[in-house]
Protein backbone atom coordinates (compact mmCIF):
# COMPACT_ATOMS: atom_id res chain seq x y z
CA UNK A 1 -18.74 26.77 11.44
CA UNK A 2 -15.42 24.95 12.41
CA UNK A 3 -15.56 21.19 12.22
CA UNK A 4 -14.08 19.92 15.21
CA UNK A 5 -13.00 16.75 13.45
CA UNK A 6 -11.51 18.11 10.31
CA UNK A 7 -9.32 20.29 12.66
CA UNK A 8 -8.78 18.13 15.01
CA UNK A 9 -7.32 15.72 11.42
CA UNK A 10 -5.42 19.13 10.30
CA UNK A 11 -3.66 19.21 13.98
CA UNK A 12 -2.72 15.54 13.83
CA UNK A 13 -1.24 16.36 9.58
CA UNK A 14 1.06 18.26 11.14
CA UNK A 15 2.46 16.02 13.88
CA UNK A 16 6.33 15.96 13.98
CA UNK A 17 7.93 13.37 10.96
CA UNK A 18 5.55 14.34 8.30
CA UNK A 19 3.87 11.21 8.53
CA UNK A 20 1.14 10.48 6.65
CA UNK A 21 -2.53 11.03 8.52
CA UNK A 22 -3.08 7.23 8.18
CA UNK A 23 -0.30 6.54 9.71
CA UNK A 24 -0.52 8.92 12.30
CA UNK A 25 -3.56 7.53 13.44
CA UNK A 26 -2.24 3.77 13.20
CA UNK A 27 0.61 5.06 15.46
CA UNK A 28 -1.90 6.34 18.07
CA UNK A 29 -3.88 3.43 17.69
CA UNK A 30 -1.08 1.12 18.42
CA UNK A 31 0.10 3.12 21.28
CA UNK A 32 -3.37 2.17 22.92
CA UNK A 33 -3.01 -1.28 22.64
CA UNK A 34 0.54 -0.76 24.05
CA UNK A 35 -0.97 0.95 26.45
CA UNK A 36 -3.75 -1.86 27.54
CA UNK A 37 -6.68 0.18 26.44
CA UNK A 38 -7.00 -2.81 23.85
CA UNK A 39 -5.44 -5.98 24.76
CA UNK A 40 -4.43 -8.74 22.20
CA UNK A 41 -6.78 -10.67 20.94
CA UNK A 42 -9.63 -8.16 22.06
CA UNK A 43 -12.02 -7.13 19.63
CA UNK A 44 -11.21 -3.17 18.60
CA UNK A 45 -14.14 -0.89 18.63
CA UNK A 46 -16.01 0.23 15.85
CA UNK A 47 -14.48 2.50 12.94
CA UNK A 48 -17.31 5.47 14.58
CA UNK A 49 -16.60 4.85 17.93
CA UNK A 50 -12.22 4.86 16.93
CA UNK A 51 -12.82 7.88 14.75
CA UNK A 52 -14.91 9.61 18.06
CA UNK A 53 -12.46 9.03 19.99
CA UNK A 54 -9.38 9.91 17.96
CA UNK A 55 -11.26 12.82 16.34
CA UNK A 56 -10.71 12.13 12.72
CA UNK A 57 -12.86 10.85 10.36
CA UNK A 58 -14.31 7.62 9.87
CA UNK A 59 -12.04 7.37 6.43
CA UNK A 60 -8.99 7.75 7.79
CA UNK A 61 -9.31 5.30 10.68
CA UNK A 62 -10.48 2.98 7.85
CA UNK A 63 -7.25 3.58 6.61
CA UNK A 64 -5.40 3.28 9.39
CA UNK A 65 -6.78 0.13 10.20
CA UNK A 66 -5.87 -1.28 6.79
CA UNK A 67 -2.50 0.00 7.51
CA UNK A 68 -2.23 -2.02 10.76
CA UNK A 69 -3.79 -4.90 9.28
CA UNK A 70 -0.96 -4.65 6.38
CA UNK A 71 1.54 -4.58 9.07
CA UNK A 72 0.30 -7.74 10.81
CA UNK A 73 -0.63 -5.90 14.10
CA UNK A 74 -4.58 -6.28 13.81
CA UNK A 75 -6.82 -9.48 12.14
CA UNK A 76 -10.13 -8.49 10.17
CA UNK A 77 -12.06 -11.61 10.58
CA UNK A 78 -15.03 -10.98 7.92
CA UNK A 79 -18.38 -10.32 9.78
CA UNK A 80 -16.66 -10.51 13.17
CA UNK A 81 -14.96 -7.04 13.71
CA UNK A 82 -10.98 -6.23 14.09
CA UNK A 83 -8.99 -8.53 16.54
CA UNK A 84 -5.73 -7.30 17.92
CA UNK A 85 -3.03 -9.33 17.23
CA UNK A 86 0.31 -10.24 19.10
CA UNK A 87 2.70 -8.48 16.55
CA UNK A 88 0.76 -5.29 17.98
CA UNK A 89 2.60 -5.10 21.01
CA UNK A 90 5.79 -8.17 20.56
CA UNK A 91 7.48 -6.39 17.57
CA UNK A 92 9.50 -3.84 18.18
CA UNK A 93 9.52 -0.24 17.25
CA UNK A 94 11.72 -0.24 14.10
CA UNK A 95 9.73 -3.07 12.55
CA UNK A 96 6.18 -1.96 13.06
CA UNK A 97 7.64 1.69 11.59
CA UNK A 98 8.98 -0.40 8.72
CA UNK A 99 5.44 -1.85 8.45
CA UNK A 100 4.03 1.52 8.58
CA UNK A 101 6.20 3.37 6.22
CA UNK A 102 6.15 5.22 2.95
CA UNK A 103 6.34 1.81 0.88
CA UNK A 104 2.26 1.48 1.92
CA UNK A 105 1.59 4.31 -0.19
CA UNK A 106 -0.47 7.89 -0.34
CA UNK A 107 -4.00 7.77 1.29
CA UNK A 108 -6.41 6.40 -1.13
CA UNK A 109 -8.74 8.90 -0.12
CA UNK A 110 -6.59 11.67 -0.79
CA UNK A 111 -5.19 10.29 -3.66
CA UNK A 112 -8.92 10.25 -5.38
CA UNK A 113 -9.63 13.99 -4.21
CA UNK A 114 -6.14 14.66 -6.20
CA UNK A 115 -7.22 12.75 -9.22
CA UNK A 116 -11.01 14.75 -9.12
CA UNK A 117 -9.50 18.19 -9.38
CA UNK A 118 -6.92 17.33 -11.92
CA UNK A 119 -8.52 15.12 -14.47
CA UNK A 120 -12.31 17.23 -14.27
CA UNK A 121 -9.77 20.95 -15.05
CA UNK A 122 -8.66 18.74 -18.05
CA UNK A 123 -11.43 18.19 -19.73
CA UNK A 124 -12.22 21.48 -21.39
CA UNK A 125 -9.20 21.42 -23.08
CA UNK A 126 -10.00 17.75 -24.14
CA UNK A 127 -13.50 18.48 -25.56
CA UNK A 128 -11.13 20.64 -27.95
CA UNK A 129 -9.12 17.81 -29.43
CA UNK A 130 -12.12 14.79 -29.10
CA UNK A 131 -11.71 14.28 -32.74
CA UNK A 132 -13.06 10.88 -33.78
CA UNK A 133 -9.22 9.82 -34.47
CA UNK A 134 -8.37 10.80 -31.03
CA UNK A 135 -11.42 9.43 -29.15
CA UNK A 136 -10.47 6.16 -30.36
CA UNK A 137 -7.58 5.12 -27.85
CA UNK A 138 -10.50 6.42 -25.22
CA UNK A 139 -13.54 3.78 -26.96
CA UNK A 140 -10.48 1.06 -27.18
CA UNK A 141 -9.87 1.14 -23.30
CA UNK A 142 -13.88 1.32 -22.50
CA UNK A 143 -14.13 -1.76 -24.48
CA UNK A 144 -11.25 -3.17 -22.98
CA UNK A 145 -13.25 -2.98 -19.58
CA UNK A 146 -16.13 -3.96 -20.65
CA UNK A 147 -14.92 -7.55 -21.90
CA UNK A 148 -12.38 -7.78 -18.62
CA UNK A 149 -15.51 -7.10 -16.46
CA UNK A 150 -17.46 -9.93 -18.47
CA UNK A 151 -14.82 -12.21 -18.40
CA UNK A 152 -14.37 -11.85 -14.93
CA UNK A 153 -11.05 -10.71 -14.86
CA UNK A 154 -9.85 -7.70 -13.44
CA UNK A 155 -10.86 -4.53 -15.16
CA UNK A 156 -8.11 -2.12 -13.73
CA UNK A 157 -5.38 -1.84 -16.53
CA UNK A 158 -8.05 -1.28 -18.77
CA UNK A 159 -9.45 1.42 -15.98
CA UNK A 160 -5.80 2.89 -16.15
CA UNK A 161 -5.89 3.46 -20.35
CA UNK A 162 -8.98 4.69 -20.18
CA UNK A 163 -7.77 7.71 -18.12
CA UNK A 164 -4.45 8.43 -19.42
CA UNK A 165 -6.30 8.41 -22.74
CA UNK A 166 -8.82 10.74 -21.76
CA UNK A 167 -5.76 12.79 -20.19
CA UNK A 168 -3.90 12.79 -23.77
CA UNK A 169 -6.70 14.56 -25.22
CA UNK A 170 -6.01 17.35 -23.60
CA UNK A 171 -2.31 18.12 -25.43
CA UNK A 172 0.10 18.38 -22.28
CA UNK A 173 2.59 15.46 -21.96
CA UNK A 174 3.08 16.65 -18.18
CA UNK A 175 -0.25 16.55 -16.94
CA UNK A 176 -0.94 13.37 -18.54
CA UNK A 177 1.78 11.87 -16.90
CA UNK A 178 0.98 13.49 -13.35
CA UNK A 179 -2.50 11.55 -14.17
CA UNK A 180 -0.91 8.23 -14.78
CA UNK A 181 1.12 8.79 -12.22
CA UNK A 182 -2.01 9.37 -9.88
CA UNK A 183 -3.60 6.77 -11.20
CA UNK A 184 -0.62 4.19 -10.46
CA UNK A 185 -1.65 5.10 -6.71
CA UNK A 186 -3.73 2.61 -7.07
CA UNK A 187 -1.31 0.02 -7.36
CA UNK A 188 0.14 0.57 -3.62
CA UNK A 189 0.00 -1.76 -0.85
CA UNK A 190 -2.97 -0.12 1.07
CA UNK A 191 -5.08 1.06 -1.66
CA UNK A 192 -5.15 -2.34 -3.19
CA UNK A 193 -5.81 -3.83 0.38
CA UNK A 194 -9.02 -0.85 0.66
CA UNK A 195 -10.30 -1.91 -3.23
CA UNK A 196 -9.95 -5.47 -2.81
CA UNK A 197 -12.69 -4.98 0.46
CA UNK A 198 -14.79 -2.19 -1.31
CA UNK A 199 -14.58 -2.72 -4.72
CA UNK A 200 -17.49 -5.58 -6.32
CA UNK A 201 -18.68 -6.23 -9.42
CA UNK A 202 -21.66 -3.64 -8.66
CA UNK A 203 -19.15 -0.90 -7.94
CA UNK A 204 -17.44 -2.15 -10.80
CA UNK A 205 -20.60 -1.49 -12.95
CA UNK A 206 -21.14 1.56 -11.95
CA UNK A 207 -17.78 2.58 -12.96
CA UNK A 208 -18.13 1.55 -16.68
CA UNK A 209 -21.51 3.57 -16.48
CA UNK A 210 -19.88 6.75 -15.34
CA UNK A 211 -17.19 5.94 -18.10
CA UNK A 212 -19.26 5.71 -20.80
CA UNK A 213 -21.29 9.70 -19.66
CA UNK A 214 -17.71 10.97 -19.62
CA UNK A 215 -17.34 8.97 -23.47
CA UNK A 216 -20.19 10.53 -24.64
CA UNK A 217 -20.04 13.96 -23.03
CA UNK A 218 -16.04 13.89 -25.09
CA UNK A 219 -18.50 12.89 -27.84
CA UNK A 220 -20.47 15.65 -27.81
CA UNK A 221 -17.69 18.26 -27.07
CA UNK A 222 -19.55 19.44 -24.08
CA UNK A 223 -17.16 20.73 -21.96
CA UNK A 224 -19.24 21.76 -18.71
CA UNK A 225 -21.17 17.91 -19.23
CA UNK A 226 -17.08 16.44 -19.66
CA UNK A 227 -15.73 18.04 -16.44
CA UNK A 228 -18.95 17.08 -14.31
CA UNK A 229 -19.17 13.39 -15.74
CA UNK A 230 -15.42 13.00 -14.35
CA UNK A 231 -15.80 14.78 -11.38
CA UNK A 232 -18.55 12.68 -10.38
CA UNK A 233 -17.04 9.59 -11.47
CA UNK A 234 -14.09 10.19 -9.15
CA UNK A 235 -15.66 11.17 -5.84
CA UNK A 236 -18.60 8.60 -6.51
CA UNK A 237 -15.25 6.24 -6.09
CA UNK A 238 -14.20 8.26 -3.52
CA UNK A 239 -17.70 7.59 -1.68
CA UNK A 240 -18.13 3.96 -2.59
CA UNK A 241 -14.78 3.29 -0.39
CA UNK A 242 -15.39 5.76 1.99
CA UNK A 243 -19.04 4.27 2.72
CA UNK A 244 -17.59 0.94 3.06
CA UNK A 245 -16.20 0.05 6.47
CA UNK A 246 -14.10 -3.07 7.31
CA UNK A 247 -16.16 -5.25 9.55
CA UNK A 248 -18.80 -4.36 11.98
């Protein structure tokens, strides 16, 4: 059966300008408020009742949003909702498209679908080469984590070596670098702006958990146990910012 949202995301993908869906949808969005439907200072809908109404999914109005709020045209006002703002409809053109632009970065979402398929096909061929010797850059970015999470300091570099490591295992210099180069997603403007609202020291925990099952699955040179440990960890990370919205 066709989902009516999905296509109705694939019809918008291939708008003209090759713009990213996110900022598709933040276009459209900021039409409306050009348009009065939302006036500034008004309160936006929901994300369902947005994603409804655009027919696309909840995600990528989340993203959108973000987007907008990067560009200064909306204000998230924690446990409030999503306030227009001025710069919605008083900048012009070329500056909120400047705001918009490549420079925000890939959709997180996407990006962590990417980074799913990729890194779970390499671990077969890592189970092959998860000698002790070459475990031990994997263990030395685990514990890394571990001590940056009970510090209290950020625990994403650490995140980083853990996965190129894992990636090394596998023997091709090309892949691993198309993982840290996946991985460095993370570092742009609007997936930093998503983590910094999803991400807490409970998500963060869970993450070292599903760390340590991929660890030990390398351990055991399980490849079947490897590629599902990873795959899970990814789209549970995928989830955990996909289940969290923005404001009510």
């Amino acid at each position: 059966m066709n989902d009516p949202t999905r296509a109705a995301e694939r019809a918008t993908d291939k708008a003209p300008g090759s713009r990213r869906l996110y900022q598709q949808i933040a276009d459209r969005l900021r039409e409306l408020i050009r348009q009065g439907q939302f006036g500034v200072g008004s309160r936006l809908p929901p994300e369902r009742e947005l994603a409804q109404q655009l027919g696309v999914s909840r995600p990528s109005v989340r993203e959108a949003l973000i987007a907008l709020e990067i560009a200064g045209c909306v204000e998230v006002r924690m446990g409030a909702g999503i306030y227009v703002r001025e710069a919605a409809v008083a900048a012009g053109d070329a500056a909120v498209t400047a705001g918009l632009g490549d420079s925000l970065g890939d959709s997180p979402m996407e990006l962590m679908q990417a980074r799913a398929m990729l890194e779970g096909a390499l671990m077969a061929p890592a189970c092959v080469r998860a000698t002790p010797e070459g475990l031990r850059p994997v263990r030395e970015a685990l514990d890394e984590m571990r001590q940056a999470m009970q510090a209290g300091r950020s625990a994403l570099d650490a995140d980083r070596r853990f996965h190129v490591a894992v990636a090394a295992l596998a023997g091709n210099a090309v892949l691993e670098r198309l993982v840290a180069e996946l991985f460095d997603g993370r570092y742009s403007p609007i997936t930093l702006q998503l983590s910094a609202k999803a991400d807490t020291r409970q998500t963060w925990q869970d993450a070292l958990r599903e760390h340590e099952r991929i660890l030990h699955a390398l351990e055991a040179r399980d490849p079947l146990a490897a590629q599902v440990a990873m795959q899970h960890h990814l789209l549970s990370a995928h989830e955990r910012w996909a289940g969290n919205g923005m404001a009510p």
